[in-house]
Protein backbone atom coordinates (compact mmCIF):
# COMPACT_ATOMS: atom_id res chain seq x y z
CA UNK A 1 56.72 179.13 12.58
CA UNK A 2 57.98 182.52 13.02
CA UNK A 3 60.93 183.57 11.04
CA UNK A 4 62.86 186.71 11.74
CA UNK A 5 64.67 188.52 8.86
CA UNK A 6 66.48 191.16 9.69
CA UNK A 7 67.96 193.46 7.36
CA UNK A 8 71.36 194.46 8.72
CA UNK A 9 71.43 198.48 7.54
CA UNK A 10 69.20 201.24 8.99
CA UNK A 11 66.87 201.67 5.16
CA UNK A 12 63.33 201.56 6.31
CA UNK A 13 62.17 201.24 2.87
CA UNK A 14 65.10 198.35 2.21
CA UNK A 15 63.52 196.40 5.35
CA UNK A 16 60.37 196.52 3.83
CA UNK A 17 61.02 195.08 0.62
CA UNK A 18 63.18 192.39 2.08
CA UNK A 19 60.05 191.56 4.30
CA UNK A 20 57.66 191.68 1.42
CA UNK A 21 59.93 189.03 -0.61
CA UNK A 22 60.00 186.60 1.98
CA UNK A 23 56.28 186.49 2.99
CA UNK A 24 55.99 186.13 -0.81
CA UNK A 25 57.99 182.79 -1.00
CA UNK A 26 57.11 181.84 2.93
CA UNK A 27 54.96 179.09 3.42
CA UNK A 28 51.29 179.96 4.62
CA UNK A 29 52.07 178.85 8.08
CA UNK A 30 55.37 180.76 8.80
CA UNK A 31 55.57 184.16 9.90
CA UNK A 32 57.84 186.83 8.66
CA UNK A 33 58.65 189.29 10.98
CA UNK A 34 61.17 192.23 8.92
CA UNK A 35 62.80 194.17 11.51
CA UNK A 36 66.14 196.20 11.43
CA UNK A 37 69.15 197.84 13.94
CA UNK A 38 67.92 201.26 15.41
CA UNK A 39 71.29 202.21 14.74
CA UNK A 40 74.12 201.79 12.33
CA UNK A 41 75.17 202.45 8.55
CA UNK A 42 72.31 203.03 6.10
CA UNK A 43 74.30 201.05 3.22
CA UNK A 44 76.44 198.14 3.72
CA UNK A 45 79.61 198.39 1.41
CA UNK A 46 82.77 198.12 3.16
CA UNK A 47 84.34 196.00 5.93
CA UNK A 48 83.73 199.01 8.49
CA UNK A 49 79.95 199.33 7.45
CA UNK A 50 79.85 195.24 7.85
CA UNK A 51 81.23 195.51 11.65
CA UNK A 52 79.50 198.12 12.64
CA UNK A 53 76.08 196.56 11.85
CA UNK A 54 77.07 193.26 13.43
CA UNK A 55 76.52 194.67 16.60
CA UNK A 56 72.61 195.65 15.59
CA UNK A 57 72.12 192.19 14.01
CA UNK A 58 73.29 190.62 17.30
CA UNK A 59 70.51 193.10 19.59
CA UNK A 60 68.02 192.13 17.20
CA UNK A 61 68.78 188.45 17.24
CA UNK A 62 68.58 188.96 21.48
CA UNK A 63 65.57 190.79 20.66
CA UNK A 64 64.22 187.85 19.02
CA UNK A 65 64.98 185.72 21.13
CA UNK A 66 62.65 186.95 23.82
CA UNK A 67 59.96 186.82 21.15
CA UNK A 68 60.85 183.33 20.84
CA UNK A 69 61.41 183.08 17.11
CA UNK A 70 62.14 179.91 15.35
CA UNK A 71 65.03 180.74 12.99
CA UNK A 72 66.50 183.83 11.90
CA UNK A 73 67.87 185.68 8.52
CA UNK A 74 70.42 188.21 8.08
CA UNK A 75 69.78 189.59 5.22
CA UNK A 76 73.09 191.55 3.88
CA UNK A 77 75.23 189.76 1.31
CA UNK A 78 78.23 189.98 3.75
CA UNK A 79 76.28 188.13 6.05
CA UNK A 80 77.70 190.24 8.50
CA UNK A 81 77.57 188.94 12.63
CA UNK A 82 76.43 184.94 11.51
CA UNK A 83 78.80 183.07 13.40
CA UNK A 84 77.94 185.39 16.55
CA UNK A 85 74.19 185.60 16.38
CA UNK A 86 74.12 181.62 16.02
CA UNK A 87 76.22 181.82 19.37
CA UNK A 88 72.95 183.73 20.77
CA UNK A 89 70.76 181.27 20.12
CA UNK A 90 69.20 177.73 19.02
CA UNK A 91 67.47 178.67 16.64
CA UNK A 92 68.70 178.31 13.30
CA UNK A 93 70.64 181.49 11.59
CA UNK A 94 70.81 181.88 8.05
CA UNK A 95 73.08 184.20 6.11
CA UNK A 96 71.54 185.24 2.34
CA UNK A 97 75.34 184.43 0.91
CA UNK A 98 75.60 181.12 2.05
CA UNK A 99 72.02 180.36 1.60
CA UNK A 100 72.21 181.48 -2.07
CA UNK A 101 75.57 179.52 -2.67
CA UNK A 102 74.35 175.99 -1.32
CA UNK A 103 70.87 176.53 -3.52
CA UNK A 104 72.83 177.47 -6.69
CA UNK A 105 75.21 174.56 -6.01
CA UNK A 106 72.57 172.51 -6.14
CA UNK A 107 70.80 173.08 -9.57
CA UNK A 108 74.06 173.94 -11.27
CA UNK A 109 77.93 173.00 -11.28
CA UNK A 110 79.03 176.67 -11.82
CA UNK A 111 77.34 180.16 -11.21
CA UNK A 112 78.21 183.33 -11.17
CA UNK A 113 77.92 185.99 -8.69
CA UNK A 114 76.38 189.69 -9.57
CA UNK A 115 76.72 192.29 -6.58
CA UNK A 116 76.92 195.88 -6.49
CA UNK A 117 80.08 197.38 -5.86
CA UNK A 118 83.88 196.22 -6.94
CA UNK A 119 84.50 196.37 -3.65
CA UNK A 120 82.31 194.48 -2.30
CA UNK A 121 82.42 191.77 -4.95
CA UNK A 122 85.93 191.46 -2.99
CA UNK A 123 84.28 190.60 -0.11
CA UNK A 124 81.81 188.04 -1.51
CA UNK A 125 85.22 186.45 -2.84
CA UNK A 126 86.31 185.99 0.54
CA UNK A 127 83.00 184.45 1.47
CA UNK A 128 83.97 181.67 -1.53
CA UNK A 129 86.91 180.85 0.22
CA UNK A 130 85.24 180.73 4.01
CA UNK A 131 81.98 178.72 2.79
CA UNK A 132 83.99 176.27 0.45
CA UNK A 133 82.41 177.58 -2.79
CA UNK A 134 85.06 178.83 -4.57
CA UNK A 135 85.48 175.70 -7.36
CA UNK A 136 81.73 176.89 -7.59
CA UNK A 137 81.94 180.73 -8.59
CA UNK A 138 83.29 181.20 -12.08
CA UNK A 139 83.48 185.35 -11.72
CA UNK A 140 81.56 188.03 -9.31
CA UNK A 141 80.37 191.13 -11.22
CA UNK A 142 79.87 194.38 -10.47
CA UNK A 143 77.02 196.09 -11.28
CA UNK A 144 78.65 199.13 -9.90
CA UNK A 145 75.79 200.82 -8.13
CA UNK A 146 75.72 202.40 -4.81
CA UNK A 147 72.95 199.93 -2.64
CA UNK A 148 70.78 203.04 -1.99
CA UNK A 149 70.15 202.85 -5.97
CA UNK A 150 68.40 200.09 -5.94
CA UNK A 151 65.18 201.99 -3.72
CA UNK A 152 66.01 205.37 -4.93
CA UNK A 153 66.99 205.24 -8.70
CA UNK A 154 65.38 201.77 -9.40
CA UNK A 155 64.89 201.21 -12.98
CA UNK A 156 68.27 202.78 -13.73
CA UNK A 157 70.14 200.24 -11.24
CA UNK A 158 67.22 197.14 -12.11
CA UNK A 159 69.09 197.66 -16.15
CA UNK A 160 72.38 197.79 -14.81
CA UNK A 161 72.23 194.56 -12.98
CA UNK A 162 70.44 193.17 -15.89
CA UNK A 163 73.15 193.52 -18.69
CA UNK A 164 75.57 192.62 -16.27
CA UNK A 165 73.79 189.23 -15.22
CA UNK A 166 73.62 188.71 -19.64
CA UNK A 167 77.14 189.18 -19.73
CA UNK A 168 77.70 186.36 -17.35
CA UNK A 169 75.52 184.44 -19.17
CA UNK A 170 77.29 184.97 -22.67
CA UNK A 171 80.74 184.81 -20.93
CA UNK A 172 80.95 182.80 -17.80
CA UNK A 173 79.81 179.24 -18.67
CA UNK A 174 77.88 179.46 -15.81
CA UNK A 175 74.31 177.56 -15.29
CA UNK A 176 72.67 179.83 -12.51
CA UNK A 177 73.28 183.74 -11.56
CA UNK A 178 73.64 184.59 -7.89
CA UNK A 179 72.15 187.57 -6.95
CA UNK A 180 74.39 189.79 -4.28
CA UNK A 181 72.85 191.86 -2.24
CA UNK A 182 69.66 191.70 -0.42
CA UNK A 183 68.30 195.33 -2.04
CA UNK A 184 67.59 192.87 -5.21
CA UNK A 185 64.99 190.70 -3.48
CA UNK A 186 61.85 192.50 -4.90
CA UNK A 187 63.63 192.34 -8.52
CA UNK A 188 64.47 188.13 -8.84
CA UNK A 189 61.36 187.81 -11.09
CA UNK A 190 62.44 190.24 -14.04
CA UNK A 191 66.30 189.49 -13.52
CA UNK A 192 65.26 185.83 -14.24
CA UNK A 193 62.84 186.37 -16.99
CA UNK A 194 65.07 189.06 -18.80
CA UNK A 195 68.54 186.83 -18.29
CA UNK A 196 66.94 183.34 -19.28
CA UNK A 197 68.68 181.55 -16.63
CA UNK A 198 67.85 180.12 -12.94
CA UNK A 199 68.51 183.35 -10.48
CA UNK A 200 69.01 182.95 -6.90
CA UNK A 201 68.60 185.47 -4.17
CA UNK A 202 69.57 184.93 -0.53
CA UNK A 203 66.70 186.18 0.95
CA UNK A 204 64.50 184.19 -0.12
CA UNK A 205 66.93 181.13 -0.38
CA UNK A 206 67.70 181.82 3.13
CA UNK A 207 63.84 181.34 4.16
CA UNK A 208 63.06 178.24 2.43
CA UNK A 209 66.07 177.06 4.21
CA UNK A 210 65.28 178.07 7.33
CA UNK A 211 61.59 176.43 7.33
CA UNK A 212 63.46 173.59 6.31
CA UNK A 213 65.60 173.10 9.33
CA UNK A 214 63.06 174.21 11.51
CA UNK A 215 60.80 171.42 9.92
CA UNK A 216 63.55 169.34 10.50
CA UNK A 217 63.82 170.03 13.83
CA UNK A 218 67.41 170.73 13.47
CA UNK A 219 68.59 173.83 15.90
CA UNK A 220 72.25 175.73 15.90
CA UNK A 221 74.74 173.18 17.79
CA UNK A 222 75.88 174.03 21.50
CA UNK A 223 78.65 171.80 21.37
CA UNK A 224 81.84 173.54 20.30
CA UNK A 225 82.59 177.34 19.60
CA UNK A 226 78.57 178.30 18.91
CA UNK A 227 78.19 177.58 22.64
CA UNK A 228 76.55 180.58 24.13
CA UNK A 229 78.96 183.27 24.98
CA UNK A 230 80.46 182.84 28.47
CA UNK A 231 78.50 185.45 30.77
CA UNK A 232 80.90 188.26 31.54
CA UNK A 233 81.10 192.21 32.32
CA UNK A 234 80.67 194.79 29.89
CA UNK A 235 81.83 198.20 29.96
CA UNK A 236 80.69 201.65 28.58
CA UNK A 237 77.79 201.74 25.79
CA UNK A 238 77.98 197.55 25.70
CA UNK A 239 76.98 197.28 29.77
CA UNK A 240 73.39 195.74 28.59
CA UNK A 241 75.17 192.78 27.62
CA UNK A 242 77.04 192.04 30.94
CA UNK A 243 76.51 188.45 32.33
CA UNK A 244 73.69 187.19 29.53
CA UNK A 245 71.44 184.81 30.71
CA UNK A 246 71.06 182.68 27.20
């Protein structure tokens, strides 16, 4: 099984350590290939950063394609270009939100979420609402560090998400922490053994599940609006993708 995870932002070292923490949880048969946009924001943390990497996520999802991968990850907490990459191809695609809100849902009745930015805890609240999680998610946090932190000032950014994951704890009622942004792959294990409660991260969720629906032999539905994209023209820096032959 071959499993491509891409990491939506242009981080080289971010890629890396997404890649690293799913071969860690893959199953010895399944191949992680960790791959990333040659273009586009190197932080995601806004709407605008969000659409503008959609467009990479959706090149390397046609890139995968002609590799002929089995499923496919986007691993950004905004899950930014899903519905459109799953209209590239059969293969299952697999955001890290949702993935992380169905496996939370599952070994607790309420979690909380703890992200980065205020901002962008806005936009995982909108992601409630779209996925249906919402009677779920008792509060999302803010750590309130930049992404970049995470690789570049580490430990300082590994104890802020840390005392803001044991305030949830001591003030949300909550069963399980979600984790909310892929940067915090590589740091699950010490969140969870410093918090004392079941922590979820979406990149990892996001692989189990996709082994799962490959195993199941369950691919992305053409009936409806994934179809594949009606072939058509394109014009200026998009002409590659004129008349698509998915």
């Amino acid at each position: 099984m071959h499993i491509r995870v891409i990491n939506p932002n242009t981080t080289a070292d971010m890629t890396a350590a997404i890649g690293e923490a799913a071969r860690q949880i893959a199953a010895p048969n399944t191949r992680i290939s960790a791959t990333q946009p040659a273009h586009g924001p190197v932080s995601i943390e806004s709407h605008f950063d969000e659409a503008i990497s959609a467009v990479g996520v959706l090149e390397e999802v046609l890139a995968g394609e002609r590799e002929r991968a089995d499923a496919y990850v986007i691993a950004c907490f905004g899950d930014p270009g899903l519905q459109a990459a799953r209209e590239l191809t059969r293969a299952p695609v697999i955001g890290i939100a949702e993935a992380a809100f169905h496996m939370a849902s599952l070994i607790s009745t309420r979690f909380s979420i703890v992200t980065t930015l205020g901002r962008t805890a806005i936009i995982a609240e909108h992601l409630l609402d779209n996925y249906g999680f919402r009677h779920h998610c008792r509060r999302v946090r803010a750590a309130e560090i930049p992404v970049l932190d995470l690789e570049e000032n580490a430990d300082a950014a590994l104890d802020r998400v840390i005392a803001e994951c044991r305030r949830a704890k001591e003030e949300d009622n909550i069963g399980a922490i979600v984790l909310g942004c892929g940067g915090m792959a590589k740091l699950t294990g010490q969140i969870r053994e410093a918090v004392g409660l079941p922590v979820i991260e979406g990149v990892t969720a996001a692989v189990k599940l996709a082994e799962a629906l490959v195993g199941l032999g369950l691919e992305t539905s053409k009936h409806g609006d994934l179809a594949f994209p009606r072939p058509k023209a394109f014009t200026g820096r998009f002409e590659h993708l004129s008349h698509l032959n998915l």
